[in-house]
Protein backbone atom coordinates (compact mmCIF):
# COMPACT_ATOMS: atom_id res chain seq x y z
CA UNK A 1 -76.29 -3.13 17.69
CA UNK A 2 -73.83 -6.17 17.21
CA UNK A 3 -71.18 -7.78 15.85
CA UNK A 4 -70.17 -10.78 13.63
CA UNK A 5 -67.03 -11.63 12.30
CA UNK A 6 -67.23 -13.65 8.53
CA UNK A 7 -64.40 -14.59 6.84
CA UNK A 8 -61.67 -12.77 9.11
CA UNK A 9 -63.65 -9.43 8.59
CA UNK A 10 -65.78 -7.79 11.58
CA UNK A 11 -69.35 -6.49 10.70
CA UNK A 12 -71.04 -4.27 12.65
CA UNK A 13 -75.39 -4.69 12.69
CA UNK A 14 -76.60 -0.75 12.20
CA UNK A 15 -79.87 0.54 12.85
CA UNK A 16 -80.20 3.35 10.25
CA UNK A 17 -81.93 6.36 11.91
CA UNK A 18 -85.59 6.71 10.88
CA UNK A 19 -86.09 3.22 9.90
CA UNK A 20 -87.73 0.18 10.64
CA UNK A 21 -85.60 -2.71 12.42
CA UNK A 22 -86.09 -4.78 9.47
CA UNK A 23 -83.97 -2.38 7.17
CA UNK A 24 -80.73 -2.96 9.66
CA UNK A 25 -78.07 -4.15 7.64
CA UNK A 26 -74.45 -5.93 8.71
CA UNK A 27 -71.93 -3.90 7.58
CA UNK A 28 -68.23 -3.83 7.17
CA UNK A 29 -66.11 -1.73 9.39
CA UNK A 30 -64.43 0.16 5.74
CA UNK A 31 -67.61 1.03 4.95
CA UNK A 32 -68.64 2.86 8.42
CA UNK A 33 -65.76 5.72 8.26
CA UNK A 34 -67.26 8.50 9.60
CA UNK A 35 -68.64 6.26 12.87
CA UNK A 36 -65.72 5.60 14.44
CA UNK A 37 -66.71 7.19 18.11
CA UNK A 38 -70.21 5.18 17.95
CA UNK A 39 -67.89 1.93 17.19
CA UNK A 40 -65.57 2.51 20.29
CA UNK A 41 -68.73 2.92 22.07
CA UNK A 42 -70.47 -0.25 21.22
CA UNK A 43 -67.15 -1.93 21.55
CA UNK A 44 -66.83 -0.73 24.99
CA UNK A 45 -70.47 -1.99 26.22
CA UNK A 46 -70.09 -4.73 24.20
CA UNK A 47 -67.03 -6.28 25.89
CA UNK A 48 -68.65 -5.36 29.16
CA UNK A 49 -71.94 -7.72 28.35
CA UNK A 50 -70.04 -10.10 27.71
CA UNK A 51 -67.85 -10.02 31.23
CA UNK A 52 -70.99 -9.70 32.84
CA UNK A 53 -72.88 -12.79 30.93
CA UNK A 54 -69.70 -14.85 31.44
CA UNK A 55 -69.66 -13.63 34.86
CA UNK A 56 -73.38 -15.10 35.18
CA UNK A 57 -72.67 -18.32 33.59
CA UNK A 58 -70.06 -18.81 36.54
CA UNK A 59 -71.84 -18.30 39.06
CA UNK A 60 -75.53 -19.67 37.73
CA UNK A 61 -74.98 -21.18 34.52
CA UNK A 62 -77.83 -19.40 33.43
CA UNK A 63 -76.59 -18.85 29.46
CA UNK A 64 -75.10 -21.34 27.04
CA UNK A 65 -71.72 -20.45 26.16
CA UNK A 66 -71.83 -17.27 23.61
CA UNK A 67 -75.16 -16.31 24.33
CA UNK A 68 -75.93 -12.71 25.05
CA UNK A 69 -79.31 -11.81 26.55
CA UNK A 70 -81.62 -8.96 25.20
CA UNK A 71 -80.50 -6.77 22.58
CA UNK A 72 -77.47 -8.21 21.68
CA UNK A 73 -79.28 -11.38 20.40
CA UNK A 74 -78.41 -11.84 16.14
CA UNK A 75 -81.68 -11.91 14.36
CA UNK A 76 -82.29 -13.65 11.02
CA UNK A 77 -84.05 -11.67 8.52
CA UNK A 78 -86.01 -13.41 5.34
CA UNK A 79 -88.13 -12.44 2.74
C-alpha cells in the first residue's frame, strides 16, 4: 500500500487479507519473501504516481513536494 524507508531499510505498508485497515503493519522487505511479484507490482505503480504527481506539480502546482494523493497517503496509527 506504501513505502517508507527508516534507517537505510525500505518498509513496505501491507494490508493483511481479511482484516481491518487498522491491523496494517510496515514491514521489512526480509520479512515479505514469498511476495516478491506483489512488490514489483506496487513498485511499478508506485513510481508511476509519482511521475504523474510530479508531472502535476509542473504544470499546476497542485501538491507540495512529496505528496501523493489518495491511497498512497502514510497514515498514523495510535492507541
Amino acid at each position: 500500500m506504501n513505502k517508507q524507508q527508516i534507517r537505510g531499510k525500505d518498509k513496505y505498508l501491507v494490508q493483511w487479507k481479511g482484516f481491518i485497515a487498522e491491523l496494517d503493519t510496515w514491514e521489512r522487505r526480509e520479512n515479505l519473501g514469498n511476495t516478491k511479484e506483489a512488490i514489483e507490482e506496487f513498485k511499478r505503480e508506485y513510481q508511476q504516481n509519482i511521475e504523474e504527481v510530479n508531472q502535476q506539480e509542473r504544470e499546476e502546482g497542485i501538491f507540495e513536494r512529496g505528496e501523493l494523493p489518495g491511497r498512497f497517503t502514510v497514515k498514523r496509527l495510535f492507541g
